[in-house]
N, C-alpha and C. Protein backbone atom coordinates (compact mmCIF):
# COMPACT_ATOMS: atom_id res chain seq x y z
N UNK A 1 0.82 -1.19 0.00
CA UNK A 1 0.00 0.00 0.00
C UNK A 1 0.86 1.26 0.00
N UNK A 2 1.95 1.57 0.91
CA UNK A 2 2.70 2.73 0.94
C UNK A 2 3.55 2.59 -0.41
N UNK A 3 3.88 1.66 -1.38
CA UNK A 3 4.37 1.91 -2.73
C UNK A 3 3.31 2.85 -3.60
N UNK A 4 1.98 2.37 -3.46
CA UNK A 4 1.48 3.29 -4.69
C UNK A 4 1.02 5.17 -3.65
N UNK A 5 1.72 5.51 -3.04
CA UNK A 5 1.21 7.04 -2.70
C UNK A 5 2.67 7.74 -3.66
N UNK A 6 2.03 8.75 -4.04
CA UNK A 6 2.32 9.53 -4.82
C UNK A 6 3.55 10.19 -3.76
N UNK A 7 4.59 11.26 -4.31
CA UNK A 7 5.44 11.29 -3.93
C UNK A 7 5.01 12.98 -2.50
N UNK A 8 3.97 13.74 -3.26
CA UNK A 8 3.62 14.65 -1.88
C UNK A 8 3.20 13.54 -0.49
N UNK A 9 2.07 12.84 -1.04
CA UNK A 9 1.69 11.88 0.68
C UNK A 9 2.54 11.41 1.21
N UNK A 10 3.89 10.70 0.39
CA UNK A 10 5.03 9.97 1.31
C UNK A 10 5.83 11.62 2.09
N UNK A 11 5.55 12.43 2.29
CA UNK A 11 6.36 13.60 2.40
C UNK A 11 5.09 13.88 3.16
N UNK A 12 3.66 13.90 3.23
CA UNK A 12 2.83 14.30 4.45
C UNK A 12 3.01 13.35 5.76
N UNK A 13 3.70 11.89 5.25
CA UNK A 13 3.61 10.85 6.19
C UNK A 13 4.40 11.21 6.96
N UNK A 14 5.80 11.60 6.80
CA UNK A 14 6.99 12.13 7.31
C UNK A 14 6.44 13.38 7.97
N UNK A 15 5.91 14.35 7.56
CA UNK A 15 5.56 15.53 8.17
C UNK A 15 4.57 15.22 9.19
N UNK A 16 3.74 14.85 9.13
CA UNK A 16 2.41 14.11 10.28
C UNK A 16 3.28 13.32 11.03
N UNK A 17 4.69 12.21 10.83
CA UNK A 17 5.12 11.54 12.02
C UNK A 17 5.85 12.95 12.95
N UNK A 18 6.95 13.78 12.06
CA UNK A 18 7.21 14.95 13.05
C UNK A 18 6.40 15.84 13.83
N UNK A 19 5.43 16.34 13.65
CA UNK A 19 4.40 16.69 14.37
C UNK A 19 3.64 16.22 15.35
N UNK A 20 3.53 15.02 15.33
CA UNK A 20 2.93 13.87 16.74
C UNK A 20 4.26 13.79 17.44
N UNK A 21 5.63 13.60 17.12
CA UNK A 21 6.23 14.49 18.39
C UNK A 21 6.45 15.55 19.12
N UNK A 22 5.77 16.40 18.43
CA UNK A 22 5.02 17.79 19.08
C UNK A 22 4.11 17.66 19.58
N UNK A 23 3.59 16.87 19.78
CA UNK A 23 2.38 16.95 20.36
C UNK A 23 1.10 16.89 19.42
N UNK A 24 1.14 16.99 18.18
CA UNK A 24 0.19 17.30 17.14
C UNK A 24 -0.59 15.83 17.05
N UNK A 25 -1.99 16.65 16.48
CA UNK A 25 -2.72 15.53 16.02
C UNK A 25 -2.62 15.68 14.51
N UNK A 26 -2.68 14.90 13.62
CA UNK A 26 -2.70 15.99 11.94
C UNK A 26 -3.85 14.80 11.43
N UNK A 27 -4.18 15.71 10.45
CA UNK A 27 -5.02 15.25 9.09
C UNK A 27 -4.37 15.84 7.60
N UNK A 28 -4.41 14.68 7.09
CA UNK A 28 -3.84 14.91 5.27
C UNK A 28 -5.54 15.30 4.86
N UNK A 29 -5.16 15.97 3.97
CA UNK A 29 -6.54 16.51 2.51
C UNK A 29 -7.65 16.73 3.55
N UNK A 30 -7.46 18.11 4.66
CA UNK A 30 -8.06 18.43 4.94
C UNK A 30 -8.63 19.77 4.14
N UNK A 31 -9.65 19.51 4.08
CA UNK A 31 -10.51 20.86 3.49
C UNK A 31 -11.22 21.93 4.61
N UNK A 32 -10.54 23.20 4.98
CA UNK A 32 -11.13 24.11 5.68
C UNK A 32 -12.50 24.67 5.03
N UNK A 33 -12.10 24.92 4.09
CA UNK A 33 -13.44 25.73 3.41
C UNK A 33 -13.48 25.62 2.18
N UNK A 34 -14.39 25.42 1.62
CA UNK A 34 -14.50 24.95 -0.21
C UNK A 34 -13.93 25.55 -0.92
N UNK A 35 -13.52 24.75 -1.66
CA UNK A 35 -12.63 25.46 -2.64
C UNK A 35 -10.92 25.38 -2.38
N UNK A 36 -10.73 24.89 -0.87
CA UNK A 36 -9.04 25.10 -0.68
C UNK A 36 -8.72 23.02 0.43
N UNK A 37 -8.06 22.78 0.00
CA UNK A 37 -7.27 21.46 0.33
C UNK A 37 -6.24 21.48 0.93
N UNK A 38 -6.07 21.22 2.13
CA UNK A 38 -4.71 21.49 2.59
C UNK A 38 -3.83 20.03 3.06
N UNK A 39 -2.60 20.06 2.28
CA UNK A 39 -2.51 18.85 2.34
C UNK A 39 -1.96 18.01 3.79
N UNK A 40 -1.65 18.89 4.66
CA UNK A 40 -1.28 18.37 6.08
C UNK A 40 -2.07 19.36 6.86
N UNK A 41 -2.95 19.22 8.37
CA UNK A 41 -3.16 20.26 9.04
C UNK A 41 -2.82 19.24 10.57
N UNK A 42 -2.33 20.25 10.99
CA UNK A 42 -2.46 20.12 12.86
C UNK A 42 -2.87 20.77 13.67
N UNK A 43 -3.17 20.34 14.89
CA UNK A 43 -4.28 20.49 15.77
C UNK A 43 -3.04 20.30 17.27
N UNK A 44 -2.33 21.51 18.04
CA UNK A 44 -1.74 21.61 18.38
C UNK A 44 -1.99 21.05 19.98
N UNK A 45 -1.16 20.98 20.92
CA UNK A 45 -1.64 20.66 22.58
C UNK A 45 -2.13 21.70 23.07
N UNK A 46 -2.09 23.01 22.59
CA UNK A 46 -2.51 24.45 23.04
C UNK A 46 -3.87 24.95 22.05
N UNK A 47 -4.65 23.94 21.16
CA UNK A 47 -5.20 24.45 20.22
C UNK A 47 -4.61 24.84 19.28
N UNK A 48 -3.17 25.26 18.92
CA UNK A 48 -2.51 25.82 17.93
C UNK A 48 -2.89 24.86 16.41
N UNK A 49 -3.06 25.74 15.44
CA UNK A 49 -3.05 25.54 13.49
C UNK A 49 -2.18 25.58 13.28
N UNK A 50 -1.35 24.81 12.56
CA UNK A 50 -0.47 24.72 11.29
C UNK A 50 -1.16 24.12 10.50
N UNK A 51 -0.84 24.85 9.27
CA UNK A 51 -0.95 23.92 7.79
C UNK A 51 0.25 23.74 7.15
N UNK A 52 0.79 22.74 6.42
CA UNK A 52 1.38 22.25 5.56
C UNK A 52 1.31 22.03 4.68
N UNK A 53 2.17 22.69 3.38
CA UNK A 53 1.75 22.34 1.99
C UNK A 53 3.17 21.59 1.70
N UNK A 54 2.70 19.88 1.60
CA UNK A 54 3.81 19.29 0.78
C UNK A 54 4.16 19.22 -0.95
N UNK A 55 5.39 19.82 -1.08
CA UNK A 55 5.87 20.02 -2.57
C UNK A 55 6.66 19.22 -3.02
N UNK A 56 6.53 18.06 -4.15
CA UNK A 56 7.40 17.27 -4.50
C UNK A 56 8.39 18.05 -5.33
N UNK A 57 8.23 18.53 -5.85
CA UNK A 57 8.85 19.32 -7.24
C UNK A 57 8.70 20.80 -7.56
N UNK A 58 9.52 21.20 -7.93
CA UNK A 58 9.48 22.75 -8.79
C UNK A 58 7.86 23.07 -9.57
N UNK A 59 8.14 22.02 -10.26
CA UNK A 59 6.40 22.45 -11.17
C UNK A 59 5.45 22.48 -10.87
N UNK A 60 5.59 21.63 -9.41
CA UNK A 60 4.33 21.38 -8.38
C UNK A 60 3.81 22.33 -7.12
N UNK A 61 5.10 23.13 -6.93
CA UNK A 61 5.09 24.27 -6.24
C UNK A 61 4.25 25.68 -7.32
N UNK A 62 5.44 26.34 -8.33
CA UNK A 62 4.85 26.43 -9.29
C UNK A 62 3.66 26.41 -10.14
N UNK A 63 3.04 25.52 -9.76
CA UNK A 63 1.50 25.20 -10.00
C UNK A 63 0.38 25.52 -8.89
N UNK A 64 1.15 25.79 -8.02
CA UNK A 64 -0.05 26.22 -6.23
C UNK A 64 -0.53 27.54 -6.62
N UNK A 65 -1.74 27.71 -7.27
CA UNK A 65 -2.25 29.26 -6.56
C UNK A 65 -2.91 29.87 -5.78
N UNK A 66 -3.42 28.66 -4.98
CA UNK A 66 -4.26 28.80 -3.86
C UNK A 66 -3.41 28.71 -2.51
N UNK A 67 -2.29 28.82 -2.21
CA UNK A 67 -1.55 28.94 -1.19
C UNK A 67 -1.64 29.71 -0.59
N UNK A 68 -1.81 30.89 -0.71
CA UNK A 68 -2.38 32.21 0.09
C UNK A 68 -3.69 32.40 0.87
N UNK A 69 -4.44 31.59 0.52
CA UNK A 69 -5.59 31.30 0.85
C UNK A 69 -5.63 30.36 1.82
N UNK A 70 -4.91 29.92 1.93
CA UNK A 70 -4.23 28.98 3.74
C UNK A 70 -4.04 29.63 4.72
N UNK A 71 -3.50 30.39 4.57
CA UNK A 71 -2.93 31.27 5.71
C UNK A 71 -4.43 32.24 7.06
N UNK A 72 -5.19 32.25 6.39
CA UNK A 72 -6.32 32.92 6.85
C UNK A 72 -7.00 31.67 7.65
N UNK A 73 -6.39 30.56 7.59
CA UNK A 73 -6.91 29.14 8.11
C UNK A 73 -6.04 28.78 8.98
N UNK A 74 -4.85 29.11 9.29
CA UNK A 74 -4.05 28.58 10.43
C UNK A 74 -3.23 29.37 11.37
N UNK A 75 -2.82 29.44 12.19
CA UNK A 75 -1.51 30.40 13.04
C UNK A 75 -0.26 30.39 12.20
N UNK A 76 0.22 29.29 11.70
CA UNK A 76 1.32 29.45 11.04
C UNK A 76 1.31 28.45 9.53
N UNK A 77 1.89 28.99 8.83
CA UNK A 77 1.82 28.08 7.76
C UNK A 77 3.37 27.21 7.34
N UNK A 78 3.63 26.31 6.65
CA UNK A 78 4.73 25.83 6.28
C UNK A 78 4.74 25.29 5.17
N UNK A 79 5.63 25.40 4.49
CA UNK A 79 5.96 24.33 3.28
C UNK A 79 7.10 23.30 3.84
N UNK A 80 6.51 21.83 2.89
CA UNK A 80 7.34 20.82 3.22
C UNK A 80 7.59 20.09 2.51
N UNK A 81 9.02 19.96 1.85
CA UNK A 81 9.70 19.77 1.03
C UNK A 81 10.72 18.45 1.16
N UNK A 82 11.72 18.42 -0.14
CA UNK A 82 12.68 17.10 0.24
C UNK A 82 13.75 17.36 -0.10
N UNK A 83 15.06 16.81 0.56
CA UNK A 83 16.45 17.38 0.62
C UNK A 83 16.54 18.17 -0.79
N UNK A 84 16.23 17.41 -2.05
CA UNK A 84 16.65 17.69 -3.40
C UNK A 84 15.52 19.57 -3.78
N UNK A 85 14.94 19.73 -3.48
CA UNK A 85 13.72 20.72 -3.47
C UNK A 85 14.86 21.74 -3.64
N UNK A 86 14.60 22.77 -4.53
CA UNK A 86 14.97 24.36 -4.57
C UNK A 86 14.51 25.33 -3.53
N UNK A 87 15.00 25.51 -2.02
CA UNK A 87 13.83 25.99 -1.49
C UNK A 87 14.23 27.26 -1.32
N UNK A 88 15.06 28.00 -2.10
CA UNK A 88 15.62 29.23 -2.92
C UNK A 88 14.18 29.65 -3.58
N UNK A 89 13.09 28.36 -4.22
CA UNK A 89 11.98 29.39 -4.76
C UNK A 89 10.86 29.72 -3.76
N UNK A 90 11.03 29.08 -2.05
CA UNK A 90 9.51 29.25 -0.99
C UNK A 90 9.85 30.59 -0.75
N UNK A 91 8.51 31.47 -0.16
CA UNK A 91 9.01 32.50 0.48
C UNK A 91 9.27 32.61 1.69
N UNK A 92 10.29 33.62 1.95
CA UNK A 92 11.21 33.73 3.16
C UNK A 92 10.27 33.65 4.88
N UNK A 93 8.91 34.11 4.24
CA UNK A 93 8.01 34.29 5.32
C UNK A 93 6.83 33.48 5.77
N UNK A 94 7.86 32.44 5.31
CA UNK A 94 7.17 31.35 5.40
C UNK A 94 7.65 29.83 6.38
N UNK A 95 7.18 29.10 7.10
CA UNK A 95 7.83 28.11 7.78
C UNK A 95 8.66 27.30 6.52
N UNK A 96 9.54 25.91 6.65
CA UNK A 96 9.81 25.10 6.12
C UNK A 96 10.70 24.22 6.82
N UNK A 97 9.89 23.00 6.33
CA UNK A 97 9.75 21.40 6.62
C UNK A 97 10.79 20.98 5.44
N UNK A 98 11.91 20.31 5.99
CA UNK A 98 12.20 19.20 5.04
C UNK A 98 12.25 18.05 5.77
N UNK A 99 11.56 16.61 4.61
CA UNK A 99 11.25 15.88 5.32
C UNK A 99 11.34 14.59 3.82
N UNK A 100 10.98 13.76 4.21
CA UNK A 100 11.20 12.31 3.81
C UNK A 100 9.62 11.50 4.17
N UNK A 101 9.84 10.35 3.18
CA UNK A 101 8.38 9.21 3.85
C UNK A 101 8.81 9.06 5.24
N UNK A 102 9.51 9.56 6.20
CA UNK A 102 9.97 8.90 7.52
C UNK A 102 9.54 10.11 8.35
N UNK A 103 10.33 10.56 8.50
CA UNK A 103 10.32 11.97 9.15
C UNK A 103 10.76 13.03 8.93
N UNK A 104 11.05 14.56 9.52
CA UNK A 104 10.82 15.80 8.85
C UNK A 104 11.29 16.32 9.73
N UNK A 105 12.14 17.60 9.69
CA UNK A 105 12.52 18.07 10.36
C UNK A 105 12.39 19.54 10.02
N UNK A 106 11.85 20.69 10.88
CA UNK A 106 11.39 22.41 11.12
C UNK A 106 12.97 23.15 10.77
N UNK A 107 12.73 23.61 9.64
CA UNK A 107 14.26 24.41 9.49
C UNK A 107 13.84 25.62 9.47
N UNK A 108 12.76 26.32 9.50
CA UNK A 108 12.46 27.43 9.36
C UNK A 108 10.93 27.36 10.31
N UNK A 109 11.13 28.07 11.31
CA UNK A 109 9.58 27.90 12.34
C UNK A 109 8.82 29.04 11.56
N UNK A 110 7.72 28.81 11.30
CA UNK A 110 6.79 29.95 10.20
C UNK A 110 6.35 30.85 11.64
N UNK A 111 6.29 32.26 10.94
CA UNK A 111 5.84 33.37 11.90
C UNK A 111 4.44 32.97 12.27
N UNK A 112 4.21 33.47 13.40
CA UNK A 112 2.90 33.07 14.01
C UNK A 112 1.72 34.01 13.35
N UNK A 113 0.55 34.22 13.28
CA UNK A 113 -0.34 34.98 13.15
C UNK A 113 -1.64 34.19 13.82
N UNK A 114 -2.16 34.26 14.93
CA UNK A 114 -3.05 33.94 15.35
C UNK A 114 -4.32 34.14 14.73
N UNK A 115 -5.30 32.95 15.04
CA UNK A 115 -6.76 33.09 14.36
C UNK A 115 -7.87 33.54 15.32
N UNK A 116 -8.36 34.67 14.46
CA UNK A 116 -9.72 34.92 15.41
C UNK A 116 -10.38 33.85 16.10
N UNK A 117 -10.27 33.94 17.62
CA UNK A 117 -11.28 33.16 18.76
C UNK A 117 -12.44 32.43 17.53
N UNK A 118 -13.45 33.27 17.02
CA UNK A 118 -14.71 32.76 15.90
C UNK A 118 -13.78 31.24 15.44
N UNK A 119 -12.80 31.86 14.82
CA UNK A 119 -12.47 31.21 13.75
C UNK A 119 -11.79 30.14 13.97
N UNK A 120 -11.07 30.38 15.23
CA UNK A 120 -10.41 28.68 15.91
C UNK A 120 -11.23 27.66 16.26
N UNK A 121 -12.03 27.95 17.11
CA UNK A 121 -13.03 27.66 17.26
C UNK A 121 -14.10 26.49 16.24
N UNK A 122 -14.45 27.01 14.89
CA UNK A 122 -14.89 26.76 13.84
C UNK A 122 -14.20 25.79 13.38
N UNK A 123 -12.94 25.87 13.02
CA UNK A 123 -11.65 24.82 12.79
C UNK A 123 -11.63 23.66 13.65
N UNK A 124 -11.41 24.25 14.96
CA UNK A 124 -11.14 22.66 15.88
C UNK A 124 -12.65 21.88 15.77
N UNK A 125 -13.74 22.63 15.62
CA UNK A 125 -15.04 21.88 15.40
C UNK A 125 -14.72 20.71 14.31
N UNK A 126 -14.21 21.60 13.14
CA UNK A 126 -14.04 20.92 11.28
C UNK A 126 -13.30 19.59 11.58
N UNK A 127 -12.17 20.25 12.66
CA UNK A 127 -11.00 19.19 13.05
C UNK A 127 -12.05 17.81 13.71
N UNK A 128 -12.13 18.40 14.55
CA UNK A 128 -12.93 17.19 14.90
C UNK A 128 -13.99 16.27 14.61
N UNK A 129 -14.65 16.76 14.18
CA UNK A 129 -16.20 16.29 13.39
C UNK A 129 -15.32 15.26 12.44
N UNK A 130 -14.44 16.35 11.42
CA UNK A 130 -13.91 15.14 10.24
C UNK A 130 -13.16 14.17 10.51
N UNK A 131 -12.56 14.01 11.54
CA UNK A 131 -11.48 13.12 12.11
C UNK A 131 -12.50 11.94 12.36
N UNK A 132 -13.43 12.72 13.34
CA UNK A 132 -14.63 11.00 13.87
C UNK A 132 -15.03 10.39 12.52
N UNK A 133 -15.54 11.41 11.27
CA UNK A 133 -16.38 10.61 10.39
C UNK A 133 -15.17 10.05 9.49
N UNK A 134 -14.05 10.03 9.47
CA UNK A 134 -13.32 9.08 8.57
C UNK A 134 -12.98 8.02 9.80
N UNK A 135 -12.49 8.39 10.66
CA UNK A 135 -12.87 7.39 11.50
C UNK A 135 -13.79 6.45 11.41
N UNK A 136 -14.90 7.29 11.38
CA UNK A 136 -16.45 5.96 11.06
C UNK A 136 -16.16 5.29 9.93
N UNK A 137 -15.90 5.80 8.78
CA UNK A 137 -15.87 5.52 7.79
C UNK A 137 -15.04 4.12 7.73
N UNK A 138 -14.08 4.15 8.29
CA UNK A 138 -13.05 2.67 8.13
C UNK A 138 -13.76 1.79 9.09
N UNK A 139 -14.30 2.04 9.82
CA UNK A 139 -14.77 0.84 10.81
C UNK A 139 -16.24 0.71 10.07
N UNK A 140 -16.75 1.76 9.78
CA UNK A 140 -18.41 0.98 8.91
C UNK A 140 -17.87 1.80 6.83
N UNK A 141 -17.24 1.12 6.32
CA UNK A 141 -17.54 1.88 4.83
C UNK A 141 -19.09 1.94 4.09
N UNK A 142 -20.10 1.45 4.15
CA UNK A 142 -20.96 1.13 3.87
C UNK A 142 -22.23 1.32 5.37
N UNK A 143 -22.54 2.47 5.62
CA UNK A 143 -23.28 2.44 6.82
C UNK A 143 -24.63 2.47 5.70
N UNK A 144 -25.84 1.55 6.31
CA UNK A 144 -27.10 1.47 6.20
C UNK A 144 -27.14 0.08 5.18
N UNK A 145 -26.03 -0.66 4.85
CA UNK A 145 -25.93 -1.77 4.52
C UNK A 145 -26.40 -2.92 5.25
């Protein structure tokens, strides 16, 4: 099963194992609000947001135009990348993760910007709600069967 993930998820796996030694809980292809996918989020011991955008490649970075549109969704944001990555093209004001299918390591801690009380709030709800129903989901795939 871990042969066929594409080369960003083996790089969220690594980023989600570094983060649960923080203390983090994470979710891959979480969706805050329609229209935006974020491919790692955590759910801190203090309530704290991070999001993570894992980048396999130049063209794949390059190709993000909805990245900005993250930031209004978490305290801090990061990109997370792999030894070989140009990270000469992330911006400076930004966290960054380099990391591996294993683990990942914070070379750059992203500036904080805290989320409106409303809006944390709203999130740890999203966080949670979606966590139980994929949860459900693997223990019943087929509910009303």
């Amino acid at each position: 099963m871990f042969q066929d993930l594409t080369p960003g998820q083996r790089l969220a796996r690594g980023v989600s194992r570094q983060l649960l030694t923080l203390g983090f809980a994470t979710m891959e292809e979480f969706v805050p609000t329609r229209g935006l996918r974020v491919d790692v989020i955590g759910l801190g011991p203090k309530g704290e947001i991070w999001v993570v955008e894992c980048k396999s490649s130049r063209a794949d970075f390059q190709s993000d135009a909805k990245w900005q549109g993250y930031l209004e969704w978490c305290d801090r944001f990061f990109w997370a990348v792999d030894v070989d990555f140009p990270t000469e093209l992330l911006p400076d004001d930004t966290g960054l993760i380099i990391g591996d299918d294993y683990d990942a390591e914070i070379i750059r801690m992203a500036p904080e910007d805290k989320l409106p009380a409303a809006r944390r709030k709203k999130m740890i709800q999203k966080f949670a709600t979606d966590a139980a129903l994929r949860l459900q989901r693997l223990r019943d795939p087929q509910p009303g069967v």
